[in-house]
PDB file of N, CA and C in Angstrom:
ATOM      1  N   UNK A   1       4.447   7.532  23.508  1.00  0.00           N
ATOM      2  CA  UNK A   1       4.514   8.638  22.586  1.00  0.00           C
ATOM      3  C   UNK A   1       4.846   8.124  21.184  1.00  0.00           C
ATOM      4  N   UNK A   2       3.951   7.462  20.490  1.00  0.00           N
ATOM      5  CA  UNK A   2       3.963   7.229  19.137  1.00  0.00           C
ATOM      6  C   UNK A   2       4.669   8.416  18.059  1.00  0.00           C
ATOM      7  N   UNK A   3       5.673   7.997  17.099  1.00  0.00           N
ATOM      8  CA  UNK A   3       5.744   8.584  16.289  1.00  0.00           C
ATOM      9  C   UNK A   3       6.082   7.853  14.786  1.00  0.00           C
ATOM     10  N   UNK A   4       6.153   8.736  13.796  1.00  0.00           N
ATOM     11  CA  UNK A   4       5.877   8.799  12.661  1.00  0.00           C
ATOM     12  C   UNK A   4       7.289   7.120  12.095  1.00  0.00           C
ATOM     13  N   UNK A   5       7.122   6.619  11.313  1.00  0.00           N
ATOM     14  CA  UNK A   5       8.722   5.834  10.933  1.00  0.00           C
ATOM     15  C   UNK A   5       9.116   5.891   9.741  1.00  0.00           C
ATOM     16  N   UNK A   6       8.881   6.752   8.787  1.00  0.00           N
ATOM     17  CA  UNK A   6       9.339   7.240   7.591  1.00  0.00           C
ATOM     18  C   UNK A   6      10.769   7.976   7.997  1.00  0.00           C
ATOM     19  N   UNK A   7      11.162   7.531   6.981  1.00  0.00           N
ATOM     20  CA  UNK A   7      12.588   7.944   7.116  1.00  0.00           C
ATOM     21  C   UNK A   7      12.912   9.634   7.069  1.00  0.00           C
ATOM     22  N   UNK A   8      13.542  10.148   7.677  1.00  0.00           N
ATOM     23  CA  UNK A   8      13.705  11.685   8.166  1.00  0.00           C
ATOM     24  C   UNK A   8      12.526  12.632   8.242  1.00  0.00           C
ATOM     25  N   UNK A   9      11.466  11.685   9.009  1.00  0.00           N
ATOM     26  CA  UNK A   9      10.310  12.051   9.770  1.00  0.00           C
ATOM     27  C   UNK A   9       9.895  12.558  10.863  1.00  0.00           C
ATOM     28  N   UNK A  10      10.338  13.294  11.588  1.00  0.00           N
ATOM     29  CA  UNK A  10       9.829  13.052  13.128  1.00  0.00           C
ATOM     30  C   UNK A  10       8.473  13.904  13.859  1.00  0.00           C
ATOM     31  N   UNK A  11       7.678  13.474  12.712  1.00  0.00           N
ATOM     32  CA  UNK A  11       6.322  13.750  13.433  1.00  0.00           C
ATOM     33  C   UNK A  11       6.241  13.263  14.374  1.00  0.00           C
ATOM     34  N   UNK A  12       5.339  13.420  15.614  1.00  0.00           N
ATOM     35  CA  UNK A  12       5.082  12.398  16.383  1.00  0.00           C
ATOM     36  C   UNK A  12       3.437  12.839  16.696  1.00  0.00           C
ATOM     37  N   UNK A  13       2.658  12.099  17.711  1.00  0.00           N
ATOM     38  CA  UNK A  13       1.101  12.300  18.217  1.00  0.00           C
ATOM     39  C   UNK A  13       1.403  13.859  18.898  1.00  0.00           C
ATOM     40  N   UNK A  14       1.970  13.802  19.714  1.00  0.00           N
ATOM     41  CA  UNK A  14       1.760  14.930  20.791  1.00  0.00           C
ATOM     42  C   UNK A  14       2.101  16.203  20.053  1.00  0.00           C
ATOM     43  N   UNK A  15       2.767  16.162  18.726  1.00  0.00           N
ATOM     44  CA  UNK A  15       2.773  17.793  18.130  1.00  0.00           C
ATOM     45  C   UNK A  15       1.083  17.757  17.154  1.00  0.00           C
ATOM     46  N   UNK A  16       0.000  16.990  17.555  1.00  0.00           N
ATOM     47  CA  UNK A  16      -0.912  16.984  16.595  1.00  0.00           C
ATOM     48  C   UNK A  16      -1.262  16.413  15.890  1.00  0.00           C
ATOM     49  N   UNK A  17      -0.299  15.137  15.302  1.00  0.00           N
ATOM     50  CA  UNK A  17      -0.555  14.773  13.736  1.00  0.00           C
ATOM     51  C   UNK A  17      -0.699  13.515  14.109  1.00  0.00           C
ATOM     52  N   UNK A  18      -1.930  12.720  13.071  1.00  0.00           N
ATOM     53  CA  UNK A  18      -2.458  11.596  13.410  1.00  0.00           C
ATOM     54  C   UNK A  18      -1.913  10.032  12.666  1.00  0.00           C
ATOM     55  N   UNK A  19      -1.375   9.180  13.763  1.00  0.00           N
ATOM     56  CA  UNK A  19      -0.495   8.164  13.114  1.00  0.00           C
ATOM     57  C   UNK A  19      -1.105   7.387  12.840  1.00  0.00           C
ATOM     58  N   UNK A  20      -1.022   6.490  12.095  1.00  0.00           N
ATOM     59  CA  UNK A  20      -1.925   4.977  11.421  1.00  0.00           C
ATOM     60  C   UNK A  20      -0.970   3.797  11.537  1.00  0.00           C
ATOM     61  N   UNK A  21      -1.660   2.669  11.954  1.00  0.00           N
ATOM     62  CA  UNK A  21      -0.696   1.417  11.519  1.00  0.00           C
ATOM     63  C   UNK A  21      -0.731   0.837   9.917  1.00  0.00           C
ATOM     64  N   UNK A  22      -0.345   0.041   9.843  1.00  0.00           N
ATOM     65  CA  UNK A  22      -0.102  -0.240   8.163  1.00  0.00           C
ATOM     66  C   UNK A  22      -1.040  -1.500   8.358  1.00  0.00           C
ATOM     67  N   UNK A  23      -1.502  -1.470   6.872  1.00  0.00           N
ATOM     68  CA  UNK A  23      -2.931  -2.082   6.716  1.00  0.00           C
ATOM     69  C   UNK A  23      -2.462  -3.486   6.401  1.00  0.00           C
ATOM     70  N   UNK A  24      -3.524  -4.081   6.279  1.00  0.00           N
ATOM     71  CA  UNK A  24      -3.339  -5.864   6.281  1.00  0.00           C
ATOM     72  C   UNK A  24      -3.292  -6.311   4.811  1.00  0.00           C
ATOM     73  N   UNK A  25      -3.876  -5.442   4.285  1.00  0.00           N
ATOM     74  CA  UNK A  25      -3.794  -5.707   2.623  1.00  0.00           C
ATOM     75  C   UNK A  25      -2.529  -5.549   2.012  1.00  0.00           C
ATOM     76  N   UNK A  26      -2.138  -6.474   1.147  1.00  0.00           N
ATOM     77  CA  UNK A  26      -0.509  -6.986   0.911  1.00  0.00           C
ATOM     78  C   UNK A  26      -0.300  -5.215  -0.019  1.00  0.00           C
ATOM     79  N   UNK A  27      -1.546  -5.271  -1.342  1.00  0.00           N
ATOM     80  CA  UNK A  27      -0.831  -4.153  -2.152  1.00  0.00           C
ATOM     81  C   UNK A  27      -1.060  -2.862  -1.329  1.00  0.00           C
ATOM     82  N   UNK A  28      -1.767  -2.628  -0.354  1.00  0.00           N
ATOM     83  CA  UNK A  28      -1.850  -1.218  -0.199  1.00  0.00           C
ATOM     84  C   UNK A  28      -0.988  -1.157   0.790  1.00  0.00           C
ATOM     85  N   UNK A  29      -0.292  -2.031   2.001  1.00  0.00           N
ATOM     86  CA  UNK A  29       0.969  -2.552   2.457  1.00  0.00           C
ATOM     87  C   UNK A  29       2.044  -1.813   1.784  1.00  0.00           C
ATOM     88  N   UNK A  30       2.189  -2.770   0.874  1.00  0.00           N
ATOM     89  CA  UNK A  30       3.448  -2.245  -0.235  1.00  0.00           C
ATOM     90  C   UNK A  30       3.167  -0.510  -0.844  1.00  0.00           C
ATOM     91  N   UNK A  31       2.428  -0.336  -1.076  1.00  0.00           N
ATOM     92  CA  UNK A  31       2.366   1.191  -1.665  1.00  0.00           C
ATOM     93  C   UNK A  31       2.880   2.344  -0.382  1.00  0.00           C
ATOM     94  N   UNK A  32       2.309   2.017   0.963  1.00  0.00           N
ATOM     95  CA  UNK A  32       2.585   3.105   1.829  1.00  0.00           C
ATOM     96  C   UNK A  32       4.031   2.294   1.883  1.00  0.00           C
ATOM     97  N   UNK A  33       4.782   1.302   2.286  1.00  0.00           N
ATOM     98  CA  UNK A  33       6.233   1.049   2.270  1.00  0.00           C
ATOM     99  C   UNK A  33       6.759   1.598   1.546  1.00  0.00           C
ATOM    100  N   UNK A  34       6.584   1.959   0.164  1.00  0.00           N
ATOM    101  CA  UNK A  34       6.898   2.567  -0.433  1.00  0.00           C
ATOM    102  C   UNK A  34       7.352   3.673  -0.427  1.00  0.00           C
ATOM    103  N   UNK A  35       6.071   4.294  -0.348  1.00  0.00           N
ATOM    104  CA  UNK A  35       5.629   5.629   0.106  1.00  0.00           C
ATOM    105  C   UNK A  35       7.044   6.347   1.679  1.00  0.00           C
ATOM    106  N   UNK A  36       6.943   5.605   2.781  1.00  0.00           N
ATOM    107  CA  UNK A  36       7.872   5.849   3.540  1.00  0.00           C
ATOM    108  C   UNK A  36       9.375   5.645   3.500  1.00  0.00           C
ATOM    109  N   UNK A  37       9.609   4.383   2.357  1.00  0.00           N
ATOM    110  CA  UNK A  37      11.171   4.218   2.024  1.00  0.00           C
ATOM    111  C   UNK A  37      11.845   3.377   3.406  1.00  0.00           C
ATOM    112  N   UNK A  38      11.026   2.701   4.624  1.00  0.00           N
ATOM    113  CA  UNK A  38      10.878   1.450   5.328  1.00  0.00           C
ATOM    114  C   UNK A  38      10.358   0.571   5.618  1.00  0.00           C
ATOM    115  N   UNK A  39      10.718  -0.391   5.721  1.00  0.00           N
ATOM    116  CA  UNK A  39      10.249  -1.709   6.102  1.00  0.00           C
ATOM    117  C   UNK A  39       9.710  -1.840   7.034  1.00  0.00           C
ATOM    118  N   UNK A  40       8.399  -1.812   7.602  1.00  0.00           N
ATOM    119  CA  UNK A  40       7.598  -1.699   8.923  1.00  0.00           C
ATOM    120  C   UNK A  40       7.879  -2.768  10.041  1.00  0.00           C
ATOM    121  N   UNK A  41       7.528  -2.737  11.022  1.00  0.00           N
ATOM    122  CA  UNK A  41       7.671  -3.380  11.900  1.00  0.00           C
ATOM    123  C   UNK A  41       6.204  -3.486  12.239  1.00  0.00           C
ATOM    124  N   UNK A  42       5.937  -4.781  13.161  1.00  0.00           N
ATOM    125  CA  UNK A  42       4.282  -5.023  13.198  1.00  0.00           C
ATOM    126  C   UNK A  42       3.902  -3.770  14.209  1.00  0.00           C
ATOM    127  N   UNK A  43       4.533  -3.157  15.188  1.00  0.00           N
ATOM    128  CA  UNK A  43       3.973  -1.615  15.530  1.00  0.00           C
ATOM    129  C   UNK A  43       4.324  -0.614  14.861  1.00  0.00           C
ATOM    130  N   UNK A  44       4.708  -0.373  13.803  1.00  0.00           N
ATOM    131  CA  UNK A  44       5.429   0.691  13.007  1.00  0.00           C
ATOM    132  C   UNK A  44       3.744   1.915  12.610  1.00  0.00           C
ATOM    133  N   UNK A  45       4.232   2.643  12.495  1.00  0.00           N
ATOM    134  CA  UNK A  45       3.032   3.726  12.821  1.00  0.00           C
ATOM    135  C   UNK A  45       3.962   4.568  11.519  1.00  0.00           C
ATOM    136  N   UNK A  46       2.306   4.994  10.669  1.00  0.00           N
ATOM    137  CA  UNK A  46       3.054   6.104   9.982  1.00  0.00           C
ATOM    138  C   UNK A  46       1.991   7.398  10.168  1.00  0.00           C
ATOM    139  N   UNK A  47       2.685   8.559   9.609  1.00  0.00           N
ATOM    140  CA  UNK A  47       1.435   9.984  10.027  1.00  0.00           C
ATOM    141  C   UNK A  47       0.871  10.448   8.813  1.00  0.00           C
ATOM    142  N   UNK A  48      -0.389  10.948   8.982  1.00  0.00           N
ATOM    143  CA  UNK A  48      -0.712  11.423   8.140  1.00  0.00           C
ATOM    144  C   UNK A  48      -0.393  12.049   6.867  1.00  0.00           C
ATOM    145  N   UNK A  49       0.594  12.542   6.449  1.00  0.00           N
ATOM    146  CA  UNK A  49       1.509  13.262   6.108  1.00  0.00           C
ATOM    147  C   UNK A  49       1.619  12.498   5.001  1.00  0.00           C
ATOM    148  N   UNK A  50       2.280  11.268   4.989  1.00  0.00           N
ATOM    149  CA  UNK A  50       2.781  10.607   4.184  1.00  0.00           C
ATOM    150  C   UNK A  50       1.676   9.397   3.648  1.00  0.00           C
ATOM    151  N   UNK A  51      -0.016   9.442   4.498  1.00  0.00           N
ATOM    152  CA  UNK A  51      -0.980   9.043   3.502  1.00  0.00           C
ATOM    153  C   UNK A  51      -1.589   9.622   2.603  1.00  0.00           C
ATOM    154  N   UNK A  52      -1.553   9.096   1.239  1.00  0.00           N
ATOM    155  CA  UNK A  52      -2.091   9.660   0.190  1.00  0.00           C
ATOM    156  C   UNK A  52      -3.919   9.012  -0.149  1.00  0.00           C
TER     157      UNK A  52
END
């Protein structure tokens, strides 16, 4: 049950919303880190929500 890892997030798959892993490209990497306010982990999943 994948869910969201942005900080005071708790989307997860099973209410609907679609998670992504974080991309391989260093700057667009850094922009969604950003964007979530954590430091990913190599399974770290973020949701839709918080891609711009």
């Amino acid at each position: 049950m994948p869910s969201c890892c942005a900080k005071k997030c708790k989307n997860r798959s099973e209410q609907g919303f679609r998670l992504f892993g974080f991309p391989k490209d260093i700057q667009r990497k850094k922009i969604w880190t950003k964007q979530c306010g954590v430091q990913p982990k190599e399974n770290s999943k973020l949701c839709e929500v918080f891609i711009i």
